[in-house]
C-alpha atoms as a PDB file:
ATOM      1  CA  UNK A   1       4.238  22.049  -8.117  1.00  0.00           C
ATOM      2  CA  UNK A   2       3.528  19.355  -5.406  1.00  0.00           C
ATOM      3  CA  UNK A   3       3.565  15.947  -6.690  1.00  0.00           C
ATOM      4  CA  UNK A   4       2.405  12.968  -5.082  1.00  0.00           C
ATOM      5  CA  UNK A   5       2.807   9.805  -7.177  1.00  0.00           C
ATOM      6  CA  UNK A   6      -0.520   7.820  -7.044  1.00  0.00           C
ATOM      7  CA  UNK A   7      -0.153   5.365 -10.033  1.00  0.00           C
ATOM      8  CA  UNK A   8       3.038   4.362 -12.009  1.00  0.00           C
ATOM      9  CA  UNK A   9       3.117   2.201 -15.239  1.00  0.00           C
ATOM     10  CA  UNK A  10       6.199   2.295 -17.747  1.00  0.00           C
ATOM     11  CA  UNK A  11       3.791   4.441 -20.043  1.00  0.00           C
ATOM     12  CA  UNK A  12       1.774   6.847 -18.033  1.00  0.00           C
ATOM     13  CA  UNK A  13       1.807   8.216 -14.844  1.00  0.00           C
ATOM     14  CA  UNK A  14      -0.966   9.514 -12.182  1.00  0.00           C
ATOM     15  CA  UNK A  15      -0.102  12.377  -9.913  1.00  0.00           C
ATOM     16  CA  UNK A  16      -2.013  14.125  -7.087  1.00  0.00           C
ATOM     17  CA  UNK A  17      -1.069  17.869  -7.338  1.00  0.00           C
ATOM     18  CA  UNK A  18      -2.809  20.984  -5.814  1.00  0.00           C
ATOM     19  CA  UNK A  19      -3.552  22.765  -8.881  1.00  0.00           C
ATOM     20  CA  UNK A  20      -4.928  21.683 -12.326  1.00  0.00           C
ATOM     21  CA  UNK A  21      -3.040  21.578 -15.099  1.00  0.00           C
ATOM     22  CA  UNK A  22      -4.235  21.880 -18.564  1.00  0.00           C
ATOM     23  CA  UNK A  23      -4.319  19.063 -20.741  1.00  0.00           C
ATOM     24  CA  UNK A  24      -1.159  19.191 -23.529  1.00  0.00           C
ATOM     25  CA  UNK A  25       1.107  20.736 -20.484  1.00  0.00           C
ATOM     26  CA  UNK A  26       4.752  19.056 -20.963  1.00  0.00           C
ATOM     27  CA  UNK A  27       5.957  18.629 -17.286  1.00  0.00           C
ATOM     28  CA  UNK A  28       9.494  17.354 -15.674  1.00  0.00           C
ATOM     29  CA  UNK A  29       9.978  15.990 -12.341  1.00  0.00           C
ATOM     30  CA  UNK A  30      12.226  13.817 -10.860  1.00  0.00           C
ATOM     31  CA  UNK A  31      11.404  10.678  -8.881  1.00  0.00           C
ATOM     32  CA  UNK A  32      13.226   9.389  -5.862  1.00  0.00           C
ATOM     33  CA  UNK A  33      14.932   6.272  -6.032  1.00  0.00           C
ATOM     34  CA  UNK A  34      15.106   3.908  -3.187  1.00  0.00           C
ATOM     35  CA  UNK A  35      17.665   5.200  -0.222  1.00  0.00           C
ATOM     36  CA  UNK A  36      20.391   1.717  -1.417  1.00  0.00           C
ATOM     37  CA  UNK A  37      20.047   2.164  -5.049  1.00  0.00           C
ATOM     38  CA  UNK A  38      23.135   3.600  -6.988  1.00  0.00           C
ATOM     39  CA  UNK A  39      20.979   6.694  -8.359  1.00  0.00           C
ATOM     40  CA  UNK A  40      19.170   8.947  -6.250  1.00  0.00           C
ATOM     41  CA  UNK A  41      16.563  10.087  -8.708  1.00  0.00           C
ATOM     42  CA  UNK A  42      15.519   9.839 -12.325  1.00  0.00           C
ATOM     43  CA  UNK A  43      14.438  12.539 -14.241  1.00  0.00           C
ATOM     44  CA  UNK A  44      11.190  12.029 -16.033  1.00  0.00           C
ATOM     45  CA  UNK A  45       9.136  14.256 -18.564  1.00  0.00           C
ATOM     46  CA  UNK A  46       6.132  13.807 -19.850  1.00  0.00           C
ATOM     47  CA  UNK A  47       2.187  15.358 -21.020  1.00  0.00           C
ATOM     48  CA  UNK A  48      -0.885  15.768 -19.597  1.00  0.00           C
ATOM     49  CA  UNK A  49      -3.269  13.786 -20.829  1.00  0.00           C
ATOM     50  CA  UNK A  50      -6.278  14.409 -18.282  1.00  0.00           C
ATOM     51  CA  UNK A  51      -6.625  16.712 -15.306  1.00  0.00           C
ATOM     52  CA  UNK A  52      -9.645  15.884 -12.940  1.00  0.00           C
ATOM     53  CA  UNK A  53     -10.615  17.211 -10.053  1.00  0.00           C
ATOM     54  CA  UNK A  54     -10.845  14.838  -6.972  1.00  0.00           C
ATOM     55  CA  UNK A  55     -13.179  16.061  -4.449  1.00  0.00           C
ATOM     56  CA  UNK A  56     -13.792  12.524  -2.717  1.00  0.00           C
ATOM     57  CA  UNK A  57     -10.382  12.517  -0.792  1.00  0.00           C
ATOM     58  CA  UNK A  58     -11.693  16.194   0.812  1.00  0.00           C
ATOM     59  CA  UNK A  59      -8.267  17.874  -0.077  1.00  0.00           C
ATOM     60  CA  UNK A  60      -9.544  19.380  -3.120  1.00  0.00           C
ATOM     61  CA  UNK A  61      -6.809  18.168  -5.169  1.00  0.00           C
ATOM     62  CA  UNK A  62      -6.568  16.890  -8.579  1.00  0.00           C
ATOM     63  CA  UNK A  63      -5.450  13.819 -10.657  1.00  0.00           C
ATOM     64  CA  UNK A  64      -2.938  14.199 -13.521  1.00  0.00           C
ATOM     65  CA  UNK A  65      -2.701  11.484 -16.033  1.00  0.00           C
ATOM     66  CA  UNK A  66       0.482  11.978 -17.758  1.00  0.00           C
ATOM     67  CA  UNK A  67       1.754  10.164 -20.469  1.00  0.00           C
ATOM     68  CA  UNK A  68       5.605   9.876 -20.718  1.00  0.00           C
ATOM     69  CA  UNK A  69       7.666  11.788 -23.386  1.00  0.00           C
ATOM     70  CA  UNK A  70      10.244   9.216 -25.242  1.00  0.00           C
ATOM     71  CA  UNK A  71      13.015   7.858 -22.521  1.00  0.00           C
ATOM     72  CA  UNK A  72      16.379   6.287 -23.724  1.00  0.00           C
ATOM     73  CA  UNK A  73      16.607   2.726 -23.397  1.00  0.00           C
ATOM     74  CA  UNK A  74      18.823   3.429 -19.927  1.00  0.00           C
ATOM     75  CA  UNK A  75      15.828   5.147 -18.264  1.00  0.00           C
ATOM     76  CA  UNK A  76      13.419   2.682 -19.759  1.00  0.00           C
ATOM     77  CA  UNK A  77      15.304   0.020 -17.902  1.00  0.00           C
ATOM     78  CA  UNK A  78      15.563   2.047 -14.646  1.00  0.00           C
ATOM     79  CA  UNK A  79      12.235   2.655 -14.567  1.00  0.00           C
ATOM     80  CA  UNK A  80      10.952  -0.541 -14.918  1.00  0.00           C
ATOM     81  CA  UNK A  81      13.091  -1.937 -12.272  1.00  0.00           C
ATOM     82  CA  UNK A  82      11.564   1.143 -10.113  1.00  0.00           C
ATOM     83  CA  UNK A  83       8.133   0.052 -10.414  1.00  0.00           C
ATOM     84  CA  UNK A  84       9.201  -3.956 -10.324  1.00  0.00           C
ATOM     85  CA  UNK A  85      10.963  -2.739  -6.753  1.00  0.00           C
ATOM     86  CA  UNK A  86       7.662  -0.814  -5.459  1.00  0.00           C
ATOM     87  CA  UNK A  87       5.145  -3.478  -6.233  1.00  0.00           C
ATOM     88  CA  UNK A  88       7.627  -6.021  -4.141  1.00  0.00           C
ATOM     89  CA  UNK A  89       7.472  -3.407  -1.634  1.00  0.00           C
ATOM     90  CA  UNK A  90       3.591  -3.450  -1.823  1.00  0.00           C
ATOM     91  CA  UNK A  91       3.401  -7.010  -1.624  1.00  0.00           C
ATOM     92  CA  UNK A  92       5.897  -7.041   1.529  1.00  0.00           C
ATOM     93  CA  UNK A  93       3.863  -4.385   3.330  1.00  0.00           C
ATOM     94  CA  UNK A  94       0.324  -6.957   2.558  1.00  0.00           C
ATOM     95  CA  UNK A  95       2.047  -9.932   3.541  1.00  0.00           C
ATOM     96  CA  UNK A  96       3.259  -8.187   6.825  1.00  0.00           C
ATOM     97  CA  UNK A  97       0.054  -6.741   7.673  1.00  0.00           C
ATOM     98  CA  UNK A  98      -1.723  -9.968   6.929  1.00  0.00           C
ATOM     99  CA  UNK A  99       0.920 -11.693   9.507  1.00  0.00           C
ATOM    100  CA  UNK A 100      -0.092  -8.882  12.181  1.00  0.00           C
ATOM    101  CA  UNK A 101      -3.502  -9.396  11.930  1.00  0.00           C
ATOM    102  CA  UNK A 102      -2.957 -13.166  11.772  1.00  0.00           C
ATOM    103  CA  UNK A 103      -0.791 -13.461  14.912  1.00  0.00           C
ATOM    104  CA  UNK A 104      -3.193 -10.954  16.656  1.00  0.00           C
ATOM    105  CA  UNK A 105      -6.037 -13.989  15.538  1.00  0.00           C
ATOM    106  CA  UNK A 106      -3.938 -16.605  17.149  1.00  0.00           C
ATOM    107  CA  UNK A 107      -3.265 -14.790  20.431  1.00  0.00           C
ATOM    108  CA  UNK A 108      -7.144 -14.228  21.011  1.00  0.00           C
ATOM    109  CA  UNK A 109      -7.375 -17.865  20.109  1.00  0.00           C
ATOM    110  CA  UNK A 110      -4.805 -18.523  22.302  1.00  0.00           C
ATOM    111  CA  UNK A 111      -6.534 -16.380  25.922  1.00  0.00           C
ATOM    112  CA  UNK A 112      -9.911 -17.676  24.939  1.00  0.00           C
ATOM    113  CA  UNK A 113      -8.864 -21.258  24.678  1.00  0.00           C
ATOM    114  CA  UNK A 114      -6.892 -21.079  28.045  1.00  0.00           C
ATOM    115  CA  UNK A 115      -9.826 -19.168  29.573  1.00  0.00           C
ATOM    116  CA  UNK A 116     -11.458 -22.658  28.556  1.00  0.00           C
ATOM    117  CA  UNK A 117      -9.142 -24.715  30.039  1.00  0.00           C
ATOM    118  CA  UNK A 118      -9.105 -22.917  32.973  1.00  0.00           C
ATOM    119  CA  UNK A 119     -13.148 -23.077  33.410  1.00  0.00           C
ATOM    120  CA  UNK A 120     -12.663 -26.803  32.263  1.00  0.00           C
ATOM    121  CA  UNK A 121     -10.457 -27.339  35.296  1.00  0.00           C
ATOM    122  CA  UNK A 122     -12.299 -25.467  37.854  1.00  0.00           C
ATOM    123  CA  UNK A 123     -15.461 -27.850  37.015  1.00  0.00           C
ATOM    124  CA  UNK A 124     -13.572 -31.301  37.668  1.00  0.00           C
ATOM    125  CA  UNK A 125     -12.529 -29.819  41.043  1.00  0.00           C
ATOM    126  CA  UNK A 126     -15.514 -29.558  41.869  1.00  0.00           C
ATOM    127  CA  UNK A 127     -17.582 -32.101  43.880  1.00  0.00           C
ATOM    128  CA  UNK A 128     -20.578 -34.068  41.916  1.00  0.00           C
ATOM    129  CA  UNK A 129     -23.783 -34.476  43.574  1.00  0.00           C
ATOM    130  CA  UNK A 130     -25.233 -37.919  42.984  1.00  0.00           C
ATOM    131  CA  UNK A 131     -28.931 -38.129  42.301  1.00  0.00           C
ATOM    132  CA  UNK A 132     -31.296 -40.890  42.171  1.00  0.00           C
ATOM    133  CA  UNK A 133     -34.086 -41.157  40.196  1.00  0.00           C
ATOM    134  CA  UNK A 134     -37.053 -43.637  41.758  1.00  0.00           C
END
């Protein structure tokens, strides 16, 4: 079965998978770990606690919430510094799009104020006419 993590929390997790799954299934899967980190996966296991179908995202998938079985105090640990690791990772990927579309701000800013400047210039160089009002 396909798995595509959608949610993570150190008590339940949401998958996107292909096909349902009855509720009260006991699944195991592993999840990667991050390419540095000393462990390349942990193995997880847990039940389904709701299968939905998810027509909105036009694959025709569904949504598993699954609740995890008991983990040792080792994998409880790893875990948590799993998720703690992916929401920095969310955060850097938000800050860095927020500094694209910032510096993208200040170099319009930037061509329409010189487009100014340049107008500005053009219209001293030019010669006044003088006129007198009786």
């Amino acid at each position: 079965m396909n798995k595509a993590i959608i949610k993570l929390t150190e008590k339940n997790i949401t998958l996107r998978v292909a096909e349902p799954c009855p509720v009260g299934t006991l699944l195991n899967w592993d999840i990667q770990m991050p390419t540095d980190a000393h462990l390349d996966k942990i193995t997880v296991s847990g039940t389904v606690t709701e299968c939905a179908y998810a027509p909105d995202n036009g694959s025709g998938d569904y949504l598993l919430e699954v609740a995890f079985s008991e983990m040792s105090p080792v994998d409880q640990a790893i875990l948590r510094a799993y998720i703690e690791f992916q929401d920095r990772e969310t955060d850097l990927n938000k800050f860095a799009a927020d500094h694209r579309a910032l510096h993208q701000t200040f170099q319009q800013f930037s061509r329409a104020l010189s487009q100014f400047i340049t107008a500005a210039e053009w219209m001293l160089q030019q010669p006044t006419q003088k006129v007198t009002l009786h």
